[in-house]
Protein backbone atom coordinates (compact mmCIF):
# COMPACT_ATOMS: atom_id res chain seq x y z
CA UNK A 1 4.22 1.54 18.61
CA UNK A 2 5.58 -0.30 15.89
CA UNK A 3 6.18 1.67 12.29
CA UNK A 4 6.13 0.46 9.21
CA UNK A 5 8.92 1.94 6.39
CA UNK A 6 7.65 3.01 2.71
CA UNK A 7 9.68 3.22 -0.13
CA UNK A 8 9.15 3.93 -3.42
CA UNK A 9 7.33 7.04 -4.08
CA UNK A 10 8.05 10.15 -6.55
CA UNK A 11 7.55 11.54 -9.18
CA UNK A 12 6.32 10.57 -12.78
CA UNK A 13 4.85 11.28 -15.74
CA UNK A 14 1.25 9.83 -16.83
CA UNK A 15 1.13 6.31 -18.45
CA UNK A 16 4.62 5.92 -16.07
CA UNK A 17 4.59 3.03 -13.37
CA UNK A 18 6.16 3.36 -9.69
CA UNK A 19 6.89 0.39 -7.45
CA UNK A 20 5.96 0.72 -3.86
CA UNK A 21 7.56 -1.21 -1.40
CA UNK A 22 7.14 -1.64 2.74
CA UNK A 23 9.18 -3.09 5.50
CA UNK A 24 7.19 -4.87 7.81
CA UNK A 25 8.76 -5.79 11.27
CA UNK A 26 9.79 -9.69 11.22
CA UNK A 27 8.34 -9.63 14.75
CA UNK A 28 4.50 -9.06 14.09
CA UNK A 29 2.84 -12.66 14.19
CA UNK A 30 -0.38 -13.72 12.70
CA UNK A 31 -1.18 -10.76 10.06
CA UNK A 32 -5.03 -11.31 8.95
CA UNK A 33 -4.88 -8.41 6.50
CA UNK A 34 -2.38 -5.97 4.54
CA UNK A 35 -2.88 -2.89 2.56
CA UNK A 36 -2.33 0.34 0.68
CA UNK A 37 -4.45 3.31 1.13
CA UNK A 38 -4.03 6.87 -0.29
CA UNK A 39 -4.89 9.95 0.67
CA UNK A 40 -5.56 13.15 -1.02
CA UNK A 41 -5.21 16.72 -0.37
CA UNK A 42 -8.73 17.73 0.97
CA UNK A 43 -9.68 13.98 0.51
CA UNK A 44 -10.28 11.07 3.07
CA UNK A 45 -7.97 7.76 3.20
CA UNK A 46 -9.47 5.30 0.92
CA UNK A 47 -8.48 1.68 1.00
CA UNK A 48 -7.37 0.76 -2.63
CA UNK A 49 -5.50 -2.57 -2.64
CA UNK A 50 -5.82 -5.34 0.05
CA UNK A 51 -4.21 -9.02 0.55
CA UNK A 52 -5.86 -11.24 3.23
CA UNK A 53 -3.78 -13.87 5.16
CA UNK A 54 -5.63 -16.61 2.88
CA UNK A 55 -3.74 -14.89 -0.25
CA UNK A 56 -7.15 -13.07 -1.49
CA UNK A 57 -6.63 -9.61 -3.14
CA UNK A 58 -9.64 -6.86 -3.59
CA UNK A 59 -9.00 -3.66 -5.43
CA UNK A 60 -10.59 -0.45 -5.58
CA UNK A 61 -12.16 0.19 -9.11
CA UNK A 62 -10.28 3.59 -9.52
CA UNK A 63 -6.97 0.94 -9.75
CA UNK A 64 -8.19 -2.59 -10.92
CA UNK A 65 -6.54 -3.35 -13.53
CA UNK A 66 -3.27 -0.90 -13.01
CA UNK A 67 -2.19 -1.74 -9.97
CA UNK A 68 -1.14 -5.04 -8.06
CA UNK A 69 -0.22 -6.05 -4.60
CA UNK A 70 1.60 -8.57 -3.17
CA UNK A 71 3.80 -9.84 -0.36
CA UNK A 72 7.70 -11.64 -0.10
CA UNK A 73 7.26 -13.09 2.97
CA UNK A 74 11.16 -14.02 2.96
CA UNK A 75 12.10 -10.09 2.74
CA UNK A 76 8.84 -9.38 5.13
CA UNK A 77 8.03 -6.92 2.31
CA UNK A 78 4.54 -5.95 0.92
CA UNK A 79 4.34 -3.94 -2.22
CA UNK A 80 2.04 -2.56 -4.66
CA UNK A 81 2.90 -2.23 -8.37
CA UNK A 82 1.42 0.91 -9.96
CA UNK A 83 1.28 0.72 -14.10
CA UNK A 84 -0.34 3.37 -16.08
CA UNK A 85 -0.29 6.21 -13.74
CA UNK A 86 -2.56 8.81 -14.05
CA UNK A 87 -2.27 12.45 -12.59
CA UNK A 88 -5.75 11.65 -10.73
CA UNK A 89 -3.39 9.13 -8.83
CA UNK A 90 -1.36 11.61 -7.18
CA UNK A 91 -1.66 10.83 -3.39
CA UNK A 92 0.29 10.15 -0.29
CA UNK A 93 0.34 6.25 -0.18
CA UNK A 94 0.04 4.31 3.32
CA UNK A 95 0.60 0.60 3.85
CA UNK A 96 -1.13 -0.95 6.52
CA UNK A 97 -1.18 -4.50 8.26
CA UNK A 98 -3.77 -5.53 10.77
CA UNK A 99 -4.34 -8.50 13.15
CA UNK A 100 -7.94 -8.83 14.14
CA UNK A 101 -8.01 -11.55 16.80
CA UNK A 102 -6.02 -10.72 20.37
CA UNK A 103 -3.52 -9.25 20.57
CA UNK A 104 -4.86 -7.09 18.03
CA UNK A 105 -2.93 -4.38 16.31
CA UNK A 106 -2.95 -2.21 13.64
CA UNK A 107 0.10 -0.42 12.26
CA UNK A 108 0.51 1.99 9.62
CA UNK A 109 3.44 3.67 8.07
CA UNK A 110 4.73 6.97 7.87
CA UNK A 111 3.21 7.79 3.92
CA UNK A 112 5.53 8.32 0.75
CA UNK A 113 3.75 10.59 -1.78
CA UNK A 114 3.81 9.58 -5.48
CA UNK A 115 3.04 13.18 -7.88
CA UNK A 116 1.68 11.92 -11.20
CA UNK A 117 2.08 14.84 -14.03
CA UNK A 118 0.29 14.94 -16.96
């Protein structure tokens, strides 16, 4: 089972920004999607930033406009840039990457949690 690595989490103060960063294996071949989700304590895992193969990007509403994704292919990194944090943000952030066409997969890392204060 393949893992992906977060970095990047912590702790800050509202209006602060955190960058998120995650190591994808060089190894995994034809990636359709990648992602961040977050999860909540008593709350489900919501998708809330995504970057398709074709370079497309879809955010959540609760971020558009704070938060950005994006990918360095070179470093085989994906990260999402979080401006303007807000203590509603605090969450344990996942990246995810998916392949949809055989061999499928879909790998997800271990979670780094990001505490927003107010």
């Amino acid at each position: 089972q393949v893992r992906l690595v977060e970095f990047g989490g912590g702790w800050v103060q509202a209006g602060g920004s955190l960058r998120l960063s995650c190591a994808i294996p060089g190894s995994l071949r034809g990636i359709d999607a990648m992602g961040w989700h977050r999860q909540a304590p008593g709350r489900p895992r919501d998708l809330i930033a995504g970057l398709s193969d074709t370079g497309d990007v879809a955010y959540a509403d609760s971020v558009k406009g704070r938060f950005t994704i994006s990918r360095d292919n070179a470093k085989n990194t994906l990260y999402l840039q979080m401006t303007s944090l807000k203590p509603e943000d605090t969450a344990v952030y996942f990246c995810n990457v998916k392949r949809s066409t055989w061999p499928s997969y879909d790998h997800w890392g271990q979670g780094t949690q990001v505490t927003v204060s107010s």
